[in-house]
PDB file of N, CA and C in Angstrom:
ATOM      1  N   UNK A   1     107.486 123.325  97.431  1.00  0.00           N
ATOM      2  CA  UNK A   1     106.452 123.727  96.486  1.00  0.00           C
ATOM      3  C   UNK A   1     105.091 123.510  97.114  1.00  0.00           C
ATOM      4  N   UNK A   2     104.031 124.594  97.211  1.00  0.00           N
ATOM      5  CA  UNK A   2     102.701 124.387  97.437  1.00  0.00           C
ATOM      6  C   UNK A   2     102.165 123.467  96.565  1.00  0.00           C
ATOM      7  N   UNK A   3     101.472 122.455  97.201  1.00  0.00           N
ATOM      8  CA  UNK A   3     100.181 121.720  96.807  1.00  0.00           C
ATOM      9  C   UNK A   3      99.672 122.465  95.388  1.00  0.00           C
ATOM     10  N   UNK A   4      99.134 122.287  94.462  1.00  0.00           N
ATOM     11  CA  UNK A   4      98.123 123.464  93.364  1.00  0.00           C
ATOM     12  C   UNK A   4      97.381 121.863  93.104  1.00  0.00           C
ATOM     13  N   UNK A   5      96.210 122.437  92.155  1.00  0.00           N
ATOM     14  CA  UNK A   5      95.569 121.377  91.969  1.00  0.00           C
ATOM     15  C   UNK A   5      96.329 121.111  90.645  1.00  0.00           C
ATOM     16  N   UNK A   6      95.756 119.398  90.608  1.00  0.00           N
ATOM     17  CA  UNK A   6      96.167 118.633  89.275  1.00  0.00           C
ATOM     18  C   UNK A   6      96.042 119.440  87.991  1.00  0.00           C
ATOM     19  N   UNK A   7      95.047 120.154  87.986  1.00  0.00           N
ATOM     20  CA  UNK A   7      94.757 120.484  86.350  1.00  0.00           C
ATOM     21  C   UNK A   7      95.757 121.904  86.467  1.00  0.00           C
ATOM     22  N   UNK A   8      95.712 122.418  87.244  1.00  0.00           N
ATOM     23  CA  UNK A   8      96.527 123.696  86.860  1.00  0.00           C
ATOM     24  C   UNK A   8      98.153 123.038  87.006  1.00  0.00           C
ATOM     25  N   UNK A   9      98.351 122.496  87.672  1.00  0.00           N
ATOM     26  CA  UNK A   9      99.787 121.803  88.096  1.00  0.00           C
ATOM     27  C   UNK A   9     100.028 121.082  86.008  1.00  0.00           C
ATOM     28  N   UNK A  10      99.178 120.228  85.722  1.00  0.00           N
ATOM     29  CA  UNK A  10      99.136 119.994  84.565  1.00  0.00           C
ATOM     30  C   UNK A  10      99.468 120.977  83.205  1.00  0.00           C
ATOM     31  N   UNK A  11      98.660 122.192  83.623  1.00  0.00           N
ATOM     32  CA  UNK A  11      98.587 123.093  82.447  1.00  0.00           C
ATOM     33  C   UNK A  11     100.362 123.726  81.977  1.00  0.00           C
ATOM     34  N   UNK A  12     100.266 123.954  83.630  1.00  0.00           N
ATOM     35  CA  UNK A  12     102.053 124.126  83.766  1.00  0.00           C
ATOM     36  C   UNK A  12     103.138 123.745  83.244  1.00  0.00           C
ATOM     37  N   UNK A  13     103.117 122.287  83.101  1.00  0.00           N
ATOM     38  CA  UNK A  13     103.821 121.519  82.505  1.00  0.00           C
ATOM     39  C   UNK A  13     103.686 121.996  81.008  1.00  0.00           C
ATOM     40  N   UNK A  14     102.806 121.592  80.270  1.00  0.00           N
ATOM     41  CA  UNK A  14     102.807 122.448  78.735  1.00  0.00           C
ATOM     42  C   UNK A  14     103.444 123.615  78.875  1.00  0.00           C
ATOM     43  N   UNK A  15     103.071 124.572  79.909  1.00  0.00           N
ATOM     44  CA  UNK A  15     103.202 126.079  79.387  1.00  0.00           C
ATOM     45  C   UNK A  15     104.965 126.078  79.098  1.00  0.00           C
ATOM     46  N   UNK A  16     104.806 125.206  80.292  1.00  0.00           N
ATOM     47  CA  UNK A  16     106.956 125.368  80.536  1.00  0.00           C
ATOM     48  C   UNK A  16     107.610 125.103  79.097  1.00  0.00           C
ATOM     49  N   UNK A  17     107.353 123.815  78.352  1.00  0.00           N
ATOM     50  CA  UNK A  17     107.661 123.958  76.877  1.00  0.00           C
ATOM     51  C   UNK A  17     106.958 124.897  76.260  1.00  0.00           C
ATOM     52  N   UNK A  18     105.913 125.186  75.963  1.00  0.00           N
ATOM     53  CA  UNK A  18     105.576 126.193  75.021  1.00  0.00           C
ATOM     54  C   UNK A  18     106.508 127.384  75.213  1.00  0.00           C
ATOM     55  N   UNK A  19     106.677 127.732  76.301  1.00  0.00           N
ATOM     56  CA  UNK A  19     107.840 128.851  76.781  1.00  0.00           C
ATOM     57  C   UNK A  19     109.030 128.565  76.767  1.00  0.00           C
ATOM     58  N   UNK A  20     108.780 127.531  76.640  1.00  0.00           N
ATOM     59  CA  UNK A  20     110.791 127.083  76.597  1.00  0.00           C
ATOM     60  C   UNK A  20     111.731 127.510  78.295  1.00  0.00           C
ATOM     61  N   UNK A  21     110.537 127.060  79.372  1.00  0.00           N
ATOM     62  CA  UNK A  21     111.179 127.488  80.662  1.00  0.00           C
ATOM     63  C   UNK A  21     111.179 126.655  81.427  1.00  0.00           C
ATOM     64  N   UNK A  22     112.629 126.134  81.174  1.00  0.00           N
ATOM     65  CA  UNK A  22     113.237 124.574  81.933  1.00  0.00           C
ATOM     66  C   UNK A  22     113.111 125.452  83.372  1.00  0.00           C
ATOM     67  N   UNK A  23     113.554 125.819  83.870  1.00  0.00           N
ATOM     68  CA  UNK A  23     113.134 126.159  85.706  1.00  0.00           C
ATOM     69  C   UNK A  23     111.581 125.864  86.369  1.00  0.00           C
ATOM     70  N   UNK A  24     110.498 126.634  85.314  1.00  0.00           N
ATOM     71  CA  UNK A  24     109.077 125.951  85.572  1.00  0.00           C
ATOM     72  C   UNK A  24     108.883 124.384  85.478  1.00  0.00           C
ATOM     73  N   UNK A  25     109.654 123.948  84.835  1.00  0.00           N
ATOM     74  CA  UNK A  25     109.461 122.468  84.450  1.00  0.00           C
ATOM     75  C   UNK A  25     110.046 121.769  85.637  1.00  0.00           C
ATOM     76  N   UNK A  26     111.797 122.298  85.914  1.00  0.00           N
ATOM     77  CA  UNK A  26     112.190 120.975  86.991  1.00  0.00           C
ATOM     78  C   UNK A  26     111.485 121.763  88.240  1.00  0.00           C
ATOM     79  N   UNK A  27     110.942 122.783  88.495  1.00  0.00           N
ATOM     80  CA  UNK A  27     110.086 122.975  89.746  1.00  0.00           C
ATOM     81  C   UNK A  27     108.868 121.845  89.820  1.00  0.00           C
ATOM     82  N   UNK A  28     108.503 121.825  88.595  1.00  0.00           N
ATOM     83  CA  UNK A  28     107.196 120.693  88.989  1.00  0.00           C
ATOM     84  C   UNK A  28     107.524 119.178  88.766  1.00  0.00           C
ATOM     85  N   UNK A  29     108.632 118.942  88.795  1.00  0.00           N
ATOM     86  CA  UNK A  29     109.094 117.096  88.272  1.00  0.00           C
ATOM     87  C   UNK A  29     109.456 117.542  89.725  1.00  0.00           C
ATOM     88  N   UNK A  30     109.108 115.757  90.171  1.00  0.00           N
ATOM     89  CA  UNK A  30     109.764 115.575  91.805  1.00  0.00           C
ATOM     90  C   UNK A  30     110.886 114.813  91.596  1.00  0.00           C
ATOM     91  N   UNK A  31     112.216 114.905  92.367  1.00  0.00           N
ATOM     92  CA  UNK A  31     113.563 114.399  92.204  1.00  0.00           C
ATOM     93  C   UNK A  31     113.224 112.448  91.319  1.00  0.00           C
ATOM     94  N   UNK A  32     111.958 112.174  91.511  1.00  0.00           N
ATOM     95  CA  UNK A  32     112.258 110.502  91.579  1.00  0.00           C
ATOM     96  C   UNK A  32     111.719 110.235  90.197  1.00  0.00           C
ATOM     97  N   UNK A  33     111.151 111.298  89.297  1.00  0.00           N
ATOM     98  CA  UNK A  33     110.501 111.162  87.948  1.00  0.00           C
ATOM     99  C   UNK A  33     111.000 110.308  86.915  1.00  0.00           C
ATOM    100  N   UNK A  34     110.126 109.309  86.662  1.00  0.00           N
ATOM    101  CA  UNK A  34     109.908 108.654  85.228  1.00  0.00           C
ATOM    102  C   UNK A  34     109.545 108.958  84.677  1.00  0.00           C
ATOM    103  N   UNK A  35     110.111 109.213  83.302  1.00  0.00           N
ATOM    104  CA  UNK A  35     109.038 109.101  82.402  1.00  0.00           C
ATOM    105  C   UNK A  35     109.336 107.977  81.192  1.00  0.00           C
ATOM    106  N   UNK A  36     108.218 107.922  80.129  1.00  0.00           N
ATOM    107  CA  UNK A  36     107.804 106.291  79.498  1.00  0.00           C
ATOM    108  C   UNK A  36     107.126 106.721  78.376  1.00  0.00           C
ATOM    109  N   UNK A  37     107.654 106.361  76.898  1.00  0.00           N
ATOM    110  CA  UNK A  37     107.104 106.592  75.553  1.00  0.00           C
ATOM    111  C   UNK A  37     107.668 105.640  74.673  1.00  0.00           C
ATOM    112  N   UNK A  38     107.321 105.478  73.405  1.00  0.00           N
ATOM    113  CA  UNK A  38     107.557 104.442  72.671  1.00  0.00           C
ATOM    114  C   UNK A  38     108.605 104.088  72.597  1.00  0.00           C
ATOM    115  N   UNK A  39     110.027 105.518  72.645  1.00  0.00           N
ATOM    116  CA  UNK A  39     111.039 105.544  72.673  1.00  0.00           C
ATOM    117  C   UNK A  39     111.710 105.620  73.649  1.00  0.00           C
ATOM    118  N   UNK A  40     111.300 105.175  74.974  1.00  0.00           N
ATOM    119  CA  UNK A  40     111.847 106.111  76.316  1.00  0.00           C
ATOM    120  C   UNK A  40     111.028 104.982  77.105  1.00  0.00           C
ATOM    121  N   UNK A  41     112.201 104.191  78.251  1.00  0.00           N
ATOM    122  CA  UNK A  41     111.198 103.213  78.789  1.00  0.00           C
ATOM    123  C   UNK A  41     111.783 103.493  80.756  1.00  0.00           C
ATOM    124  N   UNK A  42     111.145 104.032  81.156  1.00  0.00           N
ATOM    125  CA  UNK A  42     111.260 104.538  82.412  1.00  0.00           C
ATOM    126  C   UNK A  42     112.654 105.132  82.862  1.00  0.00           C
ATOM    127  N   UNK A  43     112.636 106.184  82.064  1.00  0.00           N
ATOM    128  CA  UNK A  43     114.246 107.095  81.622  1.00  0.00           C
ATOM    129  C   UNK A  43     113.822 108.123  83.048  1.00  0.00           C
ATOM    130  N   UNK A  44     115.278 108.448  83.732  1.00  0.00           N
ATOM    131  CA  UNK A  44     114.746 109.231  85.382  1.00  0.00           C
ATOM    132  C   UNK A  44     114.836 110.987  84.673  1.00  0.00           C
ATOM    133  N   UNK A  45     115.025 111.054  85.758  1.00  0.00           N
ATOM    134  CA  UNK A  45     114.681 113.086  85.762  1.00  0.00           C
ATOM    135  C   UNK A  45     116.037 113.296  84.769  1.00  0.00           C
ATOM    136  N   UNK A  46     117.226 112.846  85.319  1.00  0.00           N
ATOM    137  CA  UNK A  46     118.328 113.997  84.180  1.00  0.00           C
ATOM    138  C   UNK A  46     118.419 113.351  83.115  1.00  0.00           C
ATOM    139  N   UNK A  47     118.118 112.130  82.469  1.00  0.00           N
ATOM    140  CA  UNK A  47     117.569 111.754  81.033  1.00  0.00           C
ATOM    141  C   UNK A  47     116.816 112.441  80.417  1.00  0.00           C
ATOM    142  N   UNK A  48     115.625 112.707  81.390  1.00  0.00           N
ATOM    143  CA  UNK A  48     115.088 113.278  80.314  1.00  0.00           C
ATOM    144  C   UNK A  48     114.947 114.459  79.467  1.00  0.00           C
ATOM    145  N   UNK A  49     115.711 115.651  80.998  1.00  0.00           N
ATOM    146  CA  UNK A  49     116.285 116.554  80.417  1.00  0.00           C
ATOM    147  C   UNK A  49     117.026 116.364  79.278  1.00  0.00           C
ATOM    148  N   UNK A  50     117.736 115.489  79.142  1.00  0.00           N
ATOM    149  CA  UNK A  50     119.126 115.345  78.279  1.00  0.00           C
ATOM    150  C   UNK A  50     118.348 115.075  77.391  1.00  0.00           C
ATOM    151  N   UNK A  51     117.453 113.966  77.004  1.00  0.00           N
ATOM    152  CA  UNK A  51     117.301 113.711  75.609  1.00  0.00           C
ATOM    153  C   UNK A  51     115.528 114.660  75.017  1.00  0.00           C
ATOM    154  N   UNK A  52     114.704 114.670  76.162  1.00  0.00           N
ATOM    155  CA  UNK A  52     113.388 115.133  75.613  1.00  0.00           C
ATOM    156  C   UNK A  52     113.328 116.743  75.541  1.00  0.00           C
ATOM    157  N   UNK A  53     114.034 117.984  76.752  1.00  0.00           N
ATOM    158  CA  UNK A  53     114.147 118.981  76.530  1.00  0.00           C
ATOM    159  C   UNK A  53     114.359 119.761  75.502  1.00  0.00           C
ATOM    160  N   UNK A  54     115.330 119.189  74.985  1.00  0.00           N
ATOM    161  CA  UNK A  54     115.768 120.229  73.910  1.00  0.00           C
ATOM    162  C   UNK A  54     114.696 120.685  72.759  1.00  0.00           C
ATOM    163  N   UNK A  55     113.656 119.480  72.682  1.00  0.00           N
ATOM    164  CA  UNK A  55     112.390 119.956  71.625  1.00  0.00           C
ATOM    165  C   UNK A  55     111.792 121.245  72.126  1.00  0.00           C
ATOM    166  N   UNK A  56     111.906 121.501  73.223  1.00  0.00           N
ATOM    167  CA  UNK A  56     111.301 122.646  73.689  1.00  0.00           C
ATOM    168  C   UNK A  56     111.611 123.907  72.866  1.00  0.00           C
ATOM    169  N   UNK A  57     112.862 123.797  72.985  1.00  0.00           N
ATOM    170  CA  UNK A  57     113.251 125.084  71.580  1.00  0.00           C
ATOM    171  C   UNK A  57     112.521 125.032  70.141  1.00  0.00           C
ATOM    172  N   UNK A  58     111.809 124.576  69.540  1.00  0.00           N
ATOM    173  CA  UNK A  58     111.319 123.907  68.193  1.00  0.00           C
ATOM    174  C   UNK A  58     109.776 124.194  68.373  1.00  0.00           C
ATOM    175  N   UNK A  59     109.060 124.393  69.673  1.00  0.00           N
ATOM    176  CA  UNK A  59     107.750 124.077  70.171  1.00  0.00           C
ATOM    177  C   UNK A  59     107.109 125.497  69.766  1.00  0.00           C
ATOM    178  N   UNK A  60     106.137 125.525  69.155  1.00  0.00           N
ATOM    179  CA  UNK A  60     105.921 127.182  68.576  1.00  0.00           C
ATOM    180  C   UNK A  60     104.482 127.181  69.775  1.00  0.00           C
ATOM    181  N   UNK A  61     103.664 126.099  70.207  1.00  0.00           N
ATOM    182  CA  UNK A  61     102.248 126.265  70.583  1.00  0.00           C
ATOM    183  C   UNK A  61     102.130 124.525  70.806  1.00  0.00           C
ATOM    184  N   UNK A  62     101.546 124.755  72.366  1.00  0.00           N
ATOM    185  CA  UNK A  62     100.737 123.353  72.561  1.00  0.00           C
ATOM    186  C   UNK A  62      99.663 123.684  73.258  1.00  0.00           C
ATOM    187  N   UNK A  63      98.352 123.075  72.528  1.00  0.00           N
ATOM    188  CA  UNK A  63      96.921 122.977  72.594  1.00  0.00           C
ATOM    189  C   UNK A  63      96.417 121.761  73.364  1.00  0.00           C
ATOM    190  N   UNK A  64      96.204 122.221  74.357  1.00  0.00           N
ATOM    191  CA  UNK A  64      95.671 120.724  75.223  1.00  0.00           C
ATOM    192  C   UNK A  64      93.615 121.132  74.660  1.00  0.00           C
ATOM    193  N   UNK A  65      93.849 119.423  74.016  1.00  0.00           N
ATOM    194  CA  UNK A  65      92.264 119.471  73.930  1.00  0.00           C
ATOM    195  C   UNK A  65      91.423 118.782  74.636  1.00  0.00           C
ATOM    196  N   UNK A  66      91.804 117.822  74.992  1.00  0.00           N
ATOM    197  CA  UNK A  66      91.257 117.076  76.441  1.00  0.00           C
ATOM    198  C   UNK A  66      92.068 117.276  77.651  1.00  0.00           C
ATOM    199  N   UNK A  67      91.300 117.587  78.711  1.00  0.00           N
ATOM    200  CA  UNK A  67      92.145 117.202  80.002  1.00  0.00           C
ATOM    201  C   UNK A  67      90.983 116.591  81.322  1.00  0.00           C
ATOM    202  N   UNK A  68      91.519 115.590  81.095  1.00  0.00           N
ATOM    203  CA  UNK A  68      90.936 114.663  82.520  1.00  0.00           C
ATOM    204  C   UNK A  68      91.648 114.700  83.497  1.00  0.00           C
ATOM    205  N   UNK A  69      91.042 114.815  84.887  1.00  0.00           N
ATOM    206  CA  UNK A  69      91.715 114.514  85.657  1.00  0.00           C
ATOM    207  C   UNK A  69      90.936 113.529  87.190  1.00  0.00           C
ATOM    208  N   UNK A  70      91.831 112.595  87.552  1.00  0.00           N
ATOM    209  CA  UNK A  70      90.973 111.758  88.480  1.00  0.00           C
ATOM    210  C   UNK A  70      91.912 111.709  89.726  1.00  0.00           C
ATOM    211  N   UNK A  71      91.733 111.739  90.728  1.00  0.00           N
ATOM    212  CA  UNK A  71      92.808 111.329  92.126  1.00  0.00           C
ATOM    213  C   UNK A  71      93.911 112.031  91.469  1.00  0.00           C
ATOM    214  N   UNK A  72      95.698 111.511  91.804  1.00  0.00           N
ATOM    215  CA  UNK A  72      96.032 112.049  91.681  1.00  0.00           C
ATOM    216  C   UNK A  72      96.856 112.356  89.889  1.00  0.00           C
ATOM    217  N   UNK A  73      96.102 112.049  88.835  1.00  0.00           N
ATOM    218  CA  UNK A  73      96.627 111.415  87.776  1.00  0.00           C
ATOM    219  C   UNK A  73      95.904 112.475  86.414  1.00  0.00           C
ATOM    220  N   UNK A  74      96.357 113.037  85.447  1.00  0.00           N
ATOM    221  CA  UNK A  74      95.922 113.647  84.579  1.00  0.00           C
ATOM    222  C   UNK A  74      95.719 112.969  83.275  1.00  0.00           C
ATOM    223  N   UNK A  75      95.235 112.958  82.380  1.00  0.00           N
ATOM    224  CA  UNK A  75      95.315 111.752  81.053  1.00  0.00           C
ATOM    225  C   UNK A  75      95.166 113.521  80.238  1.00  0.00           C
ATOM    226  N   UNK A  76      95.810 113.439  78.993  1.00  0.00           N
ATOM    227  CA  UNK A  76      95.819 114.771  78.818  1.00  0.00           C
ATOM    228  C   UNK A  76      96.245 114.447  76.845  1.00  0.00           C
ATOM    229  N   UNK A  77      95.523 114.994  75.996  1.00  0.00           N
ATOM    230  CA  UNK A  77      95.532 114.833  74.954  1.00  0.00           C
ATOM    231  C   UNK A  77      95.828 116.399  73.991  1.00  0.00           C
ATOM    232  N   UNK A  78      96.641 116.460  73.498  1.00  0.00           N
ATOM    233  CA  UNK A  78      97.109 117.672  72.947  1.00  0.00           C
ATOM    234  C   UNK A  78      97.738 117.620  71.370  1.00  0.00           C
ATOM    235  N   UNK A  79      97.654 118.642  70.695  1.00  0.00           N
ATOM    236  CA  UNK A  79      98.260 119.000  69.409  1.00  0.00           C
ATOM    237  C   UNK A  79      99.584 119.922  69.551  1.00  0.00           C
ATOM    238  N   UNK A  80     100.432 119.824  69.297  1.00  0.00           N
ATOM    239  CA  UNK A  80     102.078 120.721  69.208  1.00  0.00           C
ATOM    240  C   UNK A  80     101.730 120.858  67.500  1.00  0.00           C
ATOM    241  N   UNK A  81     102.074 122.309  67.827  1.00  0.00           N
ATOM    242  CA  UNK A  81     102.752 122.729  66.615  1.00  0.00           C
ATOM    243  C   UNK A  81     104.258 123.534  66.470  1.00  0.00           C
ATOM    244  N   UNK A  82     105.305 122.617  66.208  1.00  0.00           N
ATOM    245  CA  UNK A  82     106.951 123.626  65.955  1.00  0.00           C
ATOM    246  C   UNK A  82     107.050 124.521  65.330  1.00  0.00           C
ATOM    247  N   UNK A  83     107.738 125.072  65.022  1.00  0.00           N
ATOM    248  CA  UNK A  83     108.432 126.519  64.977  1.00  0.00           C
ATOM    249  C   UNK A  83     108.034 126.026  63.159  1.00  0.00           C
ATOM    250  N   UNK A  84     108.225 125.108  62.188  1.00  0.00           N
ATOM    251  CA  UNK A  84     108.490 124.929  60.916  1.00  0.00           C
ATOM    252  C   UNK A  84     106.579 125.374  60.693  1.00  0.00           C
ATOM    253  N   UNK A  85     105.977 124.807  61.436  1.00  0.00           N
ATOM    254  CA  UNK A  85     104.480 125.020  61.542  1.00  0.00           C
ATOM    255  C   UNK A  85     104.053 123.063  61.172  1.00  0.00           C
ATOM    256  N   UNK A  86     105.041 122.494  61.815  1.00  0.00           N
ATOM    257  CA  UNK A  86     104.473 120.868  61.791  1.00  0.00           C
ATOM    258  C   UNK A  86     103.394 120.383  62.600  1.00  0.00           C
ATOM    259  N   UNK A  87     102.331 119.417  62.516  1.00  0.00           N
ATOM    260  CA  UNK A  87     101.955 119.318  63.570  1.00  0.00           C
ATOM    261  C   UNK A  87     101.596 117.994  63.873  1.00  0.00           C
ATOM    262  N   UNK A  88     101.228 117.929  65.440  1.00  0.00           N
ATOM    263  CA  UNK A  88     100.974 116.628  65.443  1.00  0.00           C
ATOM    264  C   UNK A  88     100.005 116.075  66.976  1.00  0.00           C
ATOM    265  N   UNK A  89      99.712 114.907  67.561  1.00  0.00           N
ATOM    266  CA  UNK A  89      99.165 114.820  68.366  1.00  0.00           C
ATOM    267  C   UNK A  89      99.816 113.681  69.263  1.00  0.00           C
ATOM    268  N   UNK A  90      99.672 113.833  70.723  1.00  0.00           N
ATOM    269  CA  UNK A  90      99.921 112.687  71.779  1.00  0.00           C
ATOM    270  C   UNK A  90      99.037 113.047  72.366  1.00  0.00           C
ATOM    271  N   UNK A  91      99.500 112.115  73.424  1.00  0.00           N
ATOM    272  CA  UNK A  91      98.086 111.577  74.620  1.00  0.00           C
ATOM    273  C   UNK A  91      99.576 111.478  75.966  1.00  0.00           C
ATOM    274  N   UNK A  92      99.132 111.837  77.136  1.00  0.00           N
ATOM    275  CA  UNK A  92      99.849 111.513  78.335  1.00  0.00           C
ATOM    276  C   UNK A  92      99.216 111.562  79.305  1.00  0.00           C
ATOM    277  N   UNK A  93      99.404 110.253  80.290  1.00  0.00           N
ATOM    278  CA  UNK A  93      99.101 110.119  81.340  1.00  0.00           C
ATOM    279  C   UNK A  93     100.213 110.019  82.583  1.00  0.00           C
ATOM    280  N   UNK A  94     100.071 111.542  83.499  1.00  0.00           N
ATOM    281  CA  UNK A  94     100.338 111.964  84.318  1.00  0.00           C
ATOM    282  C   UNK A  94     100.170 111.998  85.617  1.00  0.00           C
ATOM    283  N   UNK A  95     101.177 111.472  86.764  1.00  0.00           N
ATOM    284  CA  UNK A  95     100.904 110.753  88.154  1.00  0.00           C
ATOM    285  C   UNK A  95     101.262 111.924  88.886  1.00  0.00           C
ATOM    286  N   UNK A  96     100.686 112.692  90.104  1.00  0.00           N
ATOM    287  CA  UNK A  96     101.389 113.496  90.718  1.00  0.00           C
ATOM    288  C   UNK A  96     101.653 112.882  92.079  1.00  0.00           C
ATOM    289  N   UNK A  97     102.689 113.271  92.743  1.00  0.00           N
ATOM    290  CA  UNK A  97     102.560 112.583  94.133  1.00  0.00           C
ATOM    291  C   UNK A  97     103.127 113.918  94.960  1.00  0.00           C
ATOM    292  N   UNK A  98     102.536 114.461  95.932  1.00  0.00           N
ATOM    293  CA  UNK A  98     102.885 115.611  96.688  1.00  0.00           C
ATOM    294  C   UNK A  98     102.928 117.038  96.324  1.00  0.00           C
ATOM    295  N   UNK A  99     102.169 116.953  95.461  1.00  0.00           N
ATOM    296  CA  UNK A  99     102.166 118.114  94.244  1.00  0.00           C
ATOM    297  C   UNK A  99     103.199 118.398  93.412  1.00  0.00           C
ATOM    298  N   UNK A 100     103.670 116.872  93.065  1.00  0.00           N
ATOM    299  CA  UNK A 100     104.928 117.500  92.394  1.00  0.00           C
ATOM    300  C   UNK A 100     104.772 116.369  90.829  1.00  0.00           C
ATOM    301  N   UNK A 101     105.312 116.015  89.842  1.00  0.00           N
ATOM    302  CA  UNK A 101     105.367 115.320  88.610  1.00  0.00           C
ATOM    303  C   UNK A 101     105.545 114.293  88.654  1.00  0.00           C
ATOM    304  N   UNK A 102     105.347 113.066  88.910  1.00  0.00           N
ATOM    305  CA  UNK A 102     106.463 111.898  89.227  1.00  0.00           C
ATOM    306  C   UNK A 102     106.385 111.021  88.289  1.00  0.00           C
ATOM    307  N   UNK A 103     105.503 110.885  87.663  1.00  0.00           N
ATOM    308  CA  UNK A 103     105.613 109.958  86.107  1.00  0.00           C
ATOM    309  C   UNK A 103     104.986 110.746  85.177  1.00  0.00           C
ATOM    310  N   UNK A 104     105.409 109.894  84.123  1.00  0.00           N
ATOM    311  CA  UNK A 104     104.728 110.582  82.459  1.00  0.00           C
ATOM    312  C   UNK A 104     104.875 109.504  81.705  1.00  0.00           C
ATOM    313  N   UNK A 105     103.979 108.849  81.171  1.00  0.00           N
ATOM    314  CA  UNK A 105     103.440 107.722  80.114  1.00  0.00           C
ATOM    315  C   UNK A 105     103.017 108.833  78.964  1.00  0.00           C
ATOM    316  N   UNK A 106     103.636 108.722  78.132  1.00  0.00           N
ATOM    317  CA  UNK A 106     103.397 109.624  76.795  1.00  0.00           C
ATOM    318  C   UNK A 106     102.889 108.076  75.603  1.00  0.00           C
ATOM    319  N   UNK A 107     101.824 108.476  74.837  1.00  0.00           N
ATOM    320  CA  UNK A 107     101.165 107.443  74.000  1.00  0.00           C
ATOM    321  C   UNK A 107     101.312 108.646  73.115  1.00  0.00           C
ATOM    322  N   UNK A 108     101.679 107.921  71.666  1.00  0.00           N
ATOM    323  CA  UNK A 108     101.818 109.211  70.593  1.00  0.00           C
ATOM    324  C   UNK A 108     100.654 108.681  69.697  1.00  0.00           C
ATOM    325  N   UNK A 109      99.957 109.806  68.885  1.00  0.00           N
ATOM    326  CA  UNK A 109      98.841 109.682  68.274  1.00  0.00           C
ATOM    327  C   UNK A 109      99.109 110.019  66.481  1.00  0.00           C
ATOM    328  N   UNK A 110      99.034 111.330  66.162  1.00  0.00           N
ATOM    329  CA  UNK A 110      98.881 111.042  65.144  1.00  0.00           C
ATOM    330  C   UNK A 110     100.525 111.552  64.556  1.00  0.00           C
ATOM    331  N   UNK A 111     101.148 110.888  63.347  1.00  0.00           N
ATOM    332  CA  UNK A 111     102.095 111.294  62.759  1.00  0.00           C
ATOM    333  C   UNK A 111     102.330 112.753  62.453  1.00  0.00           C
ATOM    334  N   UNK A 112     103.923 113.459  62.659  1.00  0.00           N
ATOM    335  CA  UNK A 112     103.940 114.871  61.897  1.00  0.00           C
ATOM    336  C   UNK A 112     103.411 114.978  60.907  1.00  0.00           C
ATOM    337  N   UNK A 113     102.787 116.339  60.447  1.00  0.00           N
ATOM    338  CA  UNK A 113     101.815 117.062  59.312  1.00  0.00           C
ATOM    339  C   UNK A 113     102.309 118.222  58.850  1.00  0.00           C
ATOM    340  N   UNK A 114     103.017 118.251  57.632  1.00  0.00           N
ATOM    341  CA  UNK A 114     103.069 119.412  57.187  1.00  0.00           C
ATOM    342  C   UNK A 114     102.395 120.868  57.630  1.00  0.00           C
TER     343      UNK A 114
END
């Protein structure tokens, strides 16, 4: 995989759920990926397929409203709205190493919303 920069390498990642296109997604996770959330405590790459993917089907639109990015790390704050029209907000901070995904610290923000 070419190098891309952080923020577009970032945007990617959303688009792949909003699209529901697991191939865009494990192209940008590098074989050694963690990821880490309230529920999820440094779960590797085929965990997380197994347990976090499948929301992807449910995902109608994700709105990134902040995106920072510093060295090689994104902090990235967004609203999802599912398919029912629920919505809600997290926060993730994102490590890249070689242009590829290698962690994800997900901080969840505000509760589902009608």
């Amino acid at each position: 995989m070419d190098v891309e920069p952080i923020e577009a390498a970032t945007r990617r990642c959303y688009r792949a759920y909003e699209t529901n296109d697991r191939q865009l997604l494990e192209d940008l996770l590098a074989d050694d990926f963690e990821f880490t959330s309230p529920h999820d405590s440094q779960i590797d790459r085929a965990t997380y397929f197994e347990r976090c993917w499948p929301n992807s089907e449910h995902i109608a639109r994700i709105e990134i409203e902040k995106l920072f990015v510093q060295g090689n790390e994104a902090f990235v704050r967004y609203e999802i709205t599912k398919d029912t029209g629920q919505r809600w907000r997290n926060a993730e901070l994102l490590r890249f190493e070689n242009g590829r995904l290698a962690e994800v610290q997900v901080y969840y923000g505000s509760l589902p919303a009608a």
